[in-house]
C-alpha atoms as a PDB file:
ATOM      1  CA  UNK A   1     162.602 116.614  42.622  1.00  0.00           C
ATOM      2  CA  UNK A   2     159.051 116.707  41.389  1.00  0.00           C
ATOM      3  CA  UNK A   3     160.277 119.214  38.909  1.00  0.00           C
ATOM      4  CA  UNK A   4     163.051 116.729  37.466  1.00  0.00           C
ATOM      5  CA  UNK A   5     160.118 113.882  37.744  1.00  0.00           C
ATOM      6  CA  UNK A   6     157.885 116.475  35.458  1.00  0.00           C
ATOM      7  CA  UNK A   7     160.476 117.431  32.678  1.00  0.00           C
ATOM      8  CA  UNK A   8     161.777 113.472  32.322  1.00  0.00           C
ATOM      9  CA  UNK A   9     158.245 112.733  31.631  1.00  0.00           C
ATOM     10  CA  UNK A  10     157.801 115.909  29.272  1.00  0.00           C
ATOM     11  CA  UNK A  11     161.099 114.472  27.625  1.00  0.00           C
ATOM     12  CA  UNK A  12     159.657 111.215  27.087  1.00  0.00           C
ATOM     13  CA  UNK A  13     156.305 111.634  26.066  1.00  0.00           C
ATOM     14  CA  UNK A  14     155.870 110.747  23.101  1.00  0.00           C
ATOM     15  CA  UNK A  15     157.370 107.072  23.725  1.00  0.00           C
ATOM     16  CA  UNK A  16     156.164 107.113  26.769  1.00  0.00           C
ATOM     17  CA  UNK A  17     152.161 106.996  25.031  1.00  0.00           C
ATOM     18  CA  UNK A  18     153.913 104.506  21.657  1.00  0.00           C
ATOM     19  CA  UNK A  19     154.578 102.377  24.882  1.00  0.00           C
ATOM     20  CA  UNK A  20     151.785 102.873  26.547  1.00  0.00           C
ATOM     21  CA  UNK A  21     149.774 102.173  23.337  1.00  0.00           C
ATOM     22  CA  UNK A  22     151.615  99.019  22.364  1.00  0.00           C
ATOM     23  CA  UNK A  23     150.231  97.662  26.016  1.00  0.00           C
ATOM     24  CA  UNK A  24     147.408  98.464  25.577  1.00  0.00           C
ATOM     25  CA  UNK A  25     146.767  96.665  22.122  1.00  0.00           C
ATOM     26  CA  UNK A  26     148.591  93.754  23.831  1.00  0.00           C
ATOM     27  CA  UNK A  27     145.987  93.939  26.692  1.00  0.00           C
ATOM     28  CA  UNK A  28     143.124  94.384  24.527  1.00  0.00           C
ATOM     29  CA  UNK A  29     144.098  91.365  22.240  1.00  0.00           C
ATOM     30  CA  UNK A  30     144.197  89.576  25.458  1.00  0.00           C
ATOM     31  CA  UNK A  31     142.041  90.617  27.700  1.00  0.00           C
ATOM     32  CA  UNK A  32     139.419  92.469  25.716  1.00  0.00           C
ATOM     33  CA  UNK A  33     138.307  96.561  25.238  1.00  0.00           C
ATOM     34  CA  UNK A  34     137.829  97.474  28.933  1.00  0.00           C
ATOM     35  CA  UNK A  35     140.848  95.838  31.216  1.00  0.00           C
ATOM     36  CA  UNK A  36     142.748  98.114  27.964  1.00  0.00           C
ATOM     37  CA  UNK A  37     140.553 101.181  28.261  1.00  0.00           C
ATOM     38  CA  UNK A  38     142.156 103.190  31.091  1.00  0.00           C
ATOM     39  CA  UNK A  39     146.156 102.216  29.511  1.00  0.00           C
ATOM     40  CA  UNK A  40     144.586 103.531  25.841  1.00  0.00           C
ATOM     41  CA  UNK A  41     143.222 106.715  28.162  1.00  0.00           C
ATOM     42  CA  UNK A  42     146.586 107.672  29.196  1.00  0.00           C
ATOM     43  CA  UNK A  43     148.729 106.519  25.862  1.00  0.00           C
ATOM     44  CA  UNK A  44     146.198 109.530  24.280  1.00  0.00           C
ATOM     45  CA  UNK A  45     146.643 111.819  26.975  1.00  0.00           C
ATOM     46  CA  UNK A  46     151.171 111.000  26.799  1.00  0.00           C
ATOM     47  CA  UNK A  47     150.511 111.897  22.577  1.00  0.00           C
ATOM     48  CA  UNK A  48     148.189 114.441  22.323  1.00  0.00           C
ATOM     49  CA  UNK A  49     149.879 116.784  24.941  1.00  0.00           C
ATOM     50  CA  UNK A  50     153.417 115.978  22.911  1.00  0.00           C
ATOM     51  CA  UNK A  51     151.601 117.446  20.102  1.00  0.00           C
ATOM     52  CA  UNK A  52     149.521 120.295  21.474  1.00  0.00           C
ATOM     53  CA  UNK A  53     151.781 121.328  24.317  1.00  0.00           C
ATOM     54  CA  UNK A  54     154.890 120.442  22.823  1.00  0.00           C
ATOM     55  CA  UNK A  55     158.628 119.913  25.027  1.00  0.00           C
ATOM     56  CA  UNK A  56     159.133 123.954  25.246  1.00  0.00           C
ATOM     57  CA  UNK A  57     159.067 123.839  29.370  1.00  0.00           C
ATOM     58  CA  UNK A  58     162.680 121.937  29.006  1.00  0.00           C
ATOM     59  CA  UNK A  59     163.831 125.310  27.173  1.00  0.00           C
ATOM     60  CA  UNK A  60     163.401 127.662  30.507  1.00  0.00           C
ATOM     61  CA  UNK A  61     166.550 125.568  31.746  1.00  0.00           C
ATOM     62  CA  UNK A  62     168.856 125.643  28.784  1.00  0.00           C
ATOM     63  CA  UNK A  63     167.635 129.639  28.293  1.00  0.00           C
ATOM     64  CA  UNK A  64     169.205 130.352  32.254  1.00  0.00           C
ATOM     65  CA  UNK A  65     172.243 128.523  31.899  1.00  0.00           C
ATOM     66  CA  UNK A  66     172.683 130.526  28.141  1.00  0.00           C
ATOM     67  CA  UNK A  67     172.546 127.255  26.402  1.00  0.00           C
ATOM     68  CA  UNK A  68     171.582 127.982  23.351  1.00  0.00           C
ATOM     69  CA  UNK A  69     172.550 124.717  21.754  1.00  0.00           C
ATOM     70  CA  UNK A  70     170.458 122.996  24.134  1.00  0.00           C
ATOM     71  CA  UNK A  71     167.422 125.126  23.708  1.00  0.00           C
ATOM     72  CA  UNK A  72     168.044 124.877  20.073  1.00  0.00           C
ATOM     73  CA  UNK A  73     167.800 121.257  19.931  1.00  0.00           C
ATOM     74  CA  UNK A  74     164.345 121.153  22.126  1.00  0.00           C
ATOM     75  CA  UNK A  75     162.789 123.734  19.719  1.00  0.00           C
ATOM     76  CA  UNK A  76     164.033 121.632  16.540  1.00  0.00           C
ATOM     77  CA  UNK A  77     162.110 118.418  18.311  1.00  0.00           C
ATOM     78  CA  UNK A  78     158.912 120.299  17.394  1.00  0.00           C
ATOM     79  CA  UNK A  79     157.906 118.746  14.183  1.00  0.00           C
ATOM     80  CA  UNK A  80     154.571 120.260  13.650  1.00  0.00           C
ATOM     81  CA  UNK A  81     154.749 123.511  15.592  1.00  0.00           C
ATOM     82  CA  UNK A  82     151.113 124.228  13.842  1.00  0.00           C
ATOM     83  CA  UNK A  83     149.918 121.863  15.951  1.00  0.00           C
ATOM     84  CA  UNK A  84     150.752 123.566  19.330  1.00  0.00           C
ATOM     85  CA  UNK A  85     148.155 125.639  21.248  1.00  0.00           C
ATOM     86  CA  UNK A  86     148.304 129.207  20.542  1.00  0.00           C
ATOM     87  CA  UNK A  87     149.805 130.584  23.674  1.00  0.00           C
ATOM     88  CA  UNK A  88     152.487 128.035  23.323  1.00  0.00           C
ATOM     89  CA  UNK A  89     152.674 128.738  19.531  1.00  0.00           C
ATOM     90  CA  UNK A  90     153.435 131.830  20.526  1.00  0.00           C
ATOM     91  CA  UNK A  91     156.535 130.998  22.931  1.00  0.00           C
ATOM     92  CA  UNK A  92     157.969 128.741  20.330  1.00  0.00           C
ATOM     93  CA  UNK A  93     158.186 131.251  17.779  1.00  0.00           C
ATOM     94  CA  UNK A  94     159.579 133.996  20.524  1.00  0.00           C
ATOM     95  CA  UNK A  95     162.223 131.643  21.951  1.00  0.00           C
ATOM     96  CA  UNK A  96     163.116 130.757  17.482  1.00  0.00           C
ATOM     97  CA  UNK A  97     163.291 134.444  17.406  1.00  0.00           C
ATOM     98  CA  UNK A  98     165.200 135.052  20.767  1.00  0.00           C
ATOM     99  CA  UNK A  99     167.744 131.999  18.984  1.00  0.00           C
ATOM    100  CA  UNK A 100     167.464 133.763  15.702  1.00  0.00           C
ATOM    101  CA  UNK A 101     168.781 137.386  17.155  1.00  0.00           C
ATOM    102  CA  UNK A 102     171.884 135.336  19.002  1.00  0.00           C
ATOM    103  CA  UNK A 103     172.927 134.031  16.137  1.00  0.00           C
ATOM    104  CA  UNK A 104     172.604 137.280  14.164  1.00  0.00           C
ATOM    105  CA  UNK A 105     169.943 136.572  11.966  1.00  0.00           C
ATOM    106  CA  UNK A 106     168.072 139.569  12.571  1.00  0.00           C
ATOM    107  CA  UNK A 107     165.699 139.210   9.679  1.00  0.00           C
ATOM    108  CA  UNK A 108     164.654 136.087  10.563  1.00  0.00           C
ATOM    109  CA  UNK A 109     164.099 136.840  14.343  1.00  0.00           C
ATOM    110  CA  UNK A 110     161.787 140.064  13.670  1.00  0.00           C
ATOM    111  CA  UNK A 111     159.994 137.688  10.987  1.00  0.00           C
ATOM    112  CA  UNK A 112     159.635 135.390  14.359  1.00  0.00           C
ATOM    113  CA  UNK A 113     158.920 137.593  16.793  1.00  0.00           C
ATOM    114  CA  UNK A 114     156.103 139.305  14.538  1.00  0.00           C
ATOM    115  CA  UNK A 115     154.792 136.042  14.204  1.00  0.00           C
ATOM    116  CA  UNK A 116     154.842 135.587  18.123  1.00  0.00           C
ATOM    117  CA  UNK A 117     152.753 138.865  18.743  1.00  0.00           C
ATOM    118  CA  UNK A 118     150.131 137.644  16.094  1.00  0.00           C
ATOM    119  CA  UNK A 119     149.235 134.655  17.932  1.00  0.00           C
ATOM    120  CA  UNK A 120     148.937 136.728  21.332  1.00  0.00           C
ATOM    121  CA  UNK A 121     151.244 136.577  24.205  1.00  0.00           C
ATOM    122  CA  UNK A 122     149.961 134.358  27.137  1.00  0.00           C
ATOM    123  CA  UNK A 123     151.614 137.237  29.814  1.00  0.00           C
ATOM    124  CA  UNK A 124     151.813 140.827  28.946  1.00  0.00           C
ATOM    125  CA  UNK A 125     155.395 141.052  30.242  1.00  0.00           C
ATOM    126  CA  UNK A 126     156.287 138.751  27.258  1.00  0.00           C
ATOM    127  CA  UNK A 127     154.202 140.981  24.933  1.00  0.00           C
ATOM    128  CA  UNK A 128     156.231 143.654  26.288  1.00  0.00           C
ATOM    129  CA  UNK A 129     159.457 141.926  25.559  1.00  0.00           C
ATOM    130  CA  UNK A 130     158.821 141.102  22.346  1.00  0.00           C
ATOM    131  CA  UNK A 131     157.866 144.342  21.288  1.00  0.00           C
ATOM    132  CA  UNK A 132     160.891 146.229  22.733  1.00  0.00           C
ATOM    133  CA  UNK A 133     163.095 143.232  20.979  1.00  0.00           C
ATOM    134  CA  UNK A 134     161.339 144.577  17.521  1.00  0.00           C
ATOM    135  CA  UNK A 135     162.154 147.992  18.452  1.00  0.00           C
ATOM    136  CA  UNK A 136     165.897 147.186  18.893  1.00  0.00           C
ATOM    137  CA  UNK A 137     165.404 145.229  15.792  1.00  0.00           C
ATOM    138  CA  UNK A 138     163.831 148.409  13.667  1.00  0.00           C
ATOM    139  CA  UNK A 139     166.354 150.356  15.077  1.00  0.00           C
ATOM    140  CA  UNK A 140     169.237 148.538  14.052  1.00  0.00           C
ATOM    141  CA  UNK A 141     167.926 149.059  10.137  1.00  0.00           C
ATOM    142  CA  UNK A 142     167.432 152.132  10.976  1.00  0.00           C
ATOM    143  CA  UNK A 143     163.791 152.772  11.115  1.00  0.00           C
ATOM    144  CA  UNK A 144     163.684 155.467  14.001  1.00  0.00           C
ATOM    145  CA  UNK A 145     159.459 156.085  13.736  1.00  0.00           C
ATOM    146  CA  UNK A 146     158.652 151.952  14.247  1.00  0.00           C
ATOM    147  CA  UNK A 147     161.417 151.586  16.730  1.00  0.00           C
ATOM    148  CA  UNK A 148     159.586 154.141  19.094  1.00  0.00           C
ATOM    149  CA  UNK A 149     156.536 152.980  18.414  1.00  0.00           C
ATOM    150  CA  UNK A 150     157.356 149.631  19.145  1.00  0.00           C
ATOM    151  CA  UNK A 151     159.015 150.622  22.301  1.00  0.00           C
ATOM    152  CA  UNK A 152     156.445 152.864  23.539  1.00  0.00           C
ATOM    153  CA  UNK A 153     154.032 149.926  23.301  1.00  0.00           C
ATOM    154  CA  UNK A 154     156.888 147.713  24.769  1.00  0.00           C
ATOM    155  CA  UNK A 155     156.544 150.344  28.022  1.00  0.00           C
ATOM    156  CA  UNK A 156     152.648 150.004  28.427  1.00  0.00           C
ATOM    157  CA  UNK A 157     152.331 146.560  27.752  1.00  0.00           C
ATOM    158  CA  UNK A 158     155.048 145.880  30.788  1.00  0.00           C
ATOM    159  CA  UNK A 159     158.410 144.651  31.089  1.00  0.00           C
ATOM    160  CA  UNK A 160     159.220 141.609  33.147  1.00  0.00           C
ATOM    161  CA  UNK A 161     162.129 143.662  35.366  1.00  0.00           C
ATOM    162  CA  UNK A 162     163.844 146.837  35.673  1.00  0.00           C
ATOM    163  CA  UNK A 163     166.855 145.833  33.265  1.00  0.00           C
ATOM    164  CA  UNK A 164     164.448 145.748  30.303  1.00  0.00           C
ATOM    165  CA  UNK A 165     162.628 148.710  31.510  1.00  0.00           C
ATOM    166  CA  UNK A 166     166.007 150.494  31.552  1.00  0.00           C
ATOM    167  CA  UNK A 167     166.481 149.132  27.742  1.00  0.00           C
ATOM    168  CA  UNK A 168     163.662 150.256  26.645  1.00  0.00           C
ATOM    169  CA  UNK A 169     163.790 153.632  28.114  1.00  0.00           C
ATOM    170  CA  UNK A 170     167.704 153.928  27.026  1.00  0.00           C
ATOM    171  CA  UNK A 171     166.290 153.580  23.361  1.00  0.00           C
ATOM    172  CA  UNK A 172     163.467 156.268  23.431  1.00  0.00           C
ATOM    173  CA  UNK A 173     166.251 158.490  25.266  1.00  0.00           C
ATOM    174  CA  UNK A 174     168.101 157.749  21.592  1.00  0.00           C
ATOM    175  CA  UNK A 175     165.415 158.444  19.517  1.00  0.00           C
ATOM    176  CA  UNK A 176     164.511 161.607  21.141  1.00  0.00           C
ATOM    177  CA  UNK A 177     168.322 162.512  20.788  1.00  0.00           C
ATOM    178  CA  UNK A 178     167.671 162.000  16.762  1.00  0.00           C
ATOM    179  CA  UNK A 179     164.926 163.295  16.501  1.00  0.00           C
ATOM    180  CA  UNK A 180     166.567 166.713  18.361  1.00  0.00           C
ATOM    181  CA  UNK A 181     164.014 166.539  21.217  1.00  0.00           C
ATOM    182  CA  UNK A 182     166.599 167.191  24.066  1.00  0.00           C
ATOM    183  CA  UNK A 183     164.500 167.745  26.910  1.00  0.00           C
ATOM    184  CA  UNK A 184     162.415 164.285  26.338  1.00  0.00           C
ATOM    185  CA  UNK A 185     165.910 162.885  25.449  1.00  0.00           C
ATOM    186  CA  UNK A 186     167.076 164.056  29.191  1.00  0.00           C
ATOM    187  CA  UNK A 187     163.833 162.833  30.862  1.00  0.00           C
ATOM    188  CA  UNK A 188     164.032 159.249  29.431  1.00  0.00           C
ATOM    189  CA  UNK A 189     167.453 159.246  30.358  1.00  0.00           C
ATOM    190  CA  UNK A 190     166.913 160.194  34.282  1.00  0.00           C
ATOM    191  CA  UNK A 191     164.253 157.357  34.434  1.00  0.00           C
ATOM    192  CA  UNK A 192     167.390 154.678  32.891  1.00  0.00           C
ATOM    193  CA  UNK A 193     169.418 156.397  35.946  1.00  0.00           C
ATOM    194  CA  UNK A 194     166.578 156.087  38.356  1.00  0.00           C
ATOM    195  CA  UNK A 195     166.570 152.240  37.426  1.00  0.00           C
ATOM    196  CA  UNK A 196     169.741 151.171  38.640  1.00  0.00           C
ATOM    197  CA  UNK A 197     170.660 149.091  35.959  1.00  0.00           C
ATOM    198  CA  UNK A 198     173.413 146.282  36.600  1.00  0.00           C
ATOM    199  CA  UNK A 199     173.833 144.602  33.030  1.00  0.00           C
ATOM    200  CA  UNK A 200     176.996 145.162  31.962  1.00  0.00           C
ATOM    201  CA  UNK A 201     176.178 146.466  28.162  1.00  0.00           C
ATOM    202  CA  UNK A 202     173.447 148.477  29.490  1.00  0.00           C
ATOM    203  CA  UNK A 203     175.736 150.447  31.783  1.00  0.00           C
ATOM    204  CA  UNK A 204     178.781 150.943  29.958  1.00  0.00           C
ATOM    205  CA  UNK A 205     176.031 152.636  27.237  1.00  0.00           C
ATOM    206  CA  UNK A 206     174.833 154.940  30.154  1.00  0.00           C
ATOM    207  CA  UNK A 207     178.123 155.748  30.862  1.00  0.00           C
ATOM    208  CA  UNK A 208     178.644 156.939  27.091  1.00  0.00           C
ATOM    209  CA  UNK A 209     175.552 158.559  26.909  1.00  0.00           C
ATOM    210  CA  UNK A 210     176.080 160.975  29.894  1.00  0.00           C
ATOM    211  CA  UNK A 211     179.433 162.179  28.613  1.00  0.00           C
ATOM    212  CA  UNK A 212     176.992 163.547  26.041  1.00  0.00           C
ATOM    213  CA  UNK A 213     173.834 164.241  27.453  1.00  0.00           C
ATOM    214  CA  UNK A 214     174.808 166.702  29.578  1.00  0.00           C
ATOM    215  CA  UNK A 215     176.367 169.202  26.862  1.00  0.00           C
ATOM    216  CA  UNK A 216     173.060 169.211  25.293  1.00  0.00           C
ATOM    217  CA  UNK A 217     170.436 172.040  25.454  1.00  0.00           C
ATOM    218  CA  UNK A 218     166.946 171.743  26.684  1.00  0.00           C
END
């Protein structure tokens, strides 16, 4: 409940502090500077934090339920994203770049997500997400040496569960696989195993991988 209480008022900020404002000119018109001071106090507090913190709490919702409409439109009520703390700047342009990559535009969403490691993560699991998301990304284009390096840092900056973990290490298996390292290719593969990994794309590519993995040398 206080939850719901907490994102209706991050909702409404914004008009929440025009309202209180427009009180407390009212009052202070009335009623002079000081019965007005405390309403003034709090229409600031209502408009800076829409500014500095921005709405991006309401996304965590939308981003469980994988709706990406939803999220899309709280991101797009940002209007001066240059405004927003750093640590928050930094979310908004990971969750742009998180929207970016579902709707395919994978230029746009390593542009983002580069952006988002430049203003510094506020957890190192994110870090770690967001570089392992730029590895899949270099990957894709084909760019073997910065997808492992951007995995490996992925790895020792820390992934938030064992299902990115399993990504990540699924990748380097790849790369060492390319690069004709077979033994490393075989390690990083037992440690995807070892995981236990339950999402659905993730297994069906272990499944395909071992039909091949165990013909190789090393």
């Amino acid at each position: 409940m206080n939850m719901k209480w907490l994102n209706t008022v991050i909702k409404y900020r914004l008009w929440l502090g025009v309202l209180f404002l427009a009180i407390a000119i009212f009052t202070n018109i009335e009623a002079g500077f000081w019965p007005s001071f405390v309403v003034y106090l709090l229409a600031l507090v209502l408009i800076v934090g829409h500014f500095i913190f921005g709405p991006l709490r309401l996304i965590q919702e939308f981003m469980e339920e994988g709706d990406l409409e939803g999220a899309k439109k709280v991101v797009d009520s940002v209007w001066f994203p240059g405004l927003l703390i750093k640590p928050v700047r930094s979310v908004y342009y990971t969750v742009k770049g998180n929207l970016a990559m579902a709707n395919q535009d994978f230029d746009s969403a390593e542009k983002l997500m580069k952006k988002s490691l430049e203003m510094g993560m506020p957890m190192k699991e994110a870090e770690g997400s967001n570089q392992l998301q730029l590895g899949m990304l270099a990957m894709q284009k084909g760019n073997m040496k910065e997808s492992e390096s951007y995995i490996r840092a992925a790895i020792r900056s820390g992934l938030p569960d064992k299902e990115n973990a399993a990504a990540a290490y699924l990748q380097l298996s790849t790369i060492m696989i390319n690069k004709r390292e077979f033994r490393a290719a075989k390690e990083y593969f037992k440690k995807v195993k070892s995981l236990k990994p339950t999402t659905p794309q993730i297994v069906d590519q272990v499944k395909q991988m071992e039909k091949y993995i165990t013909r190789m040398p090393g």
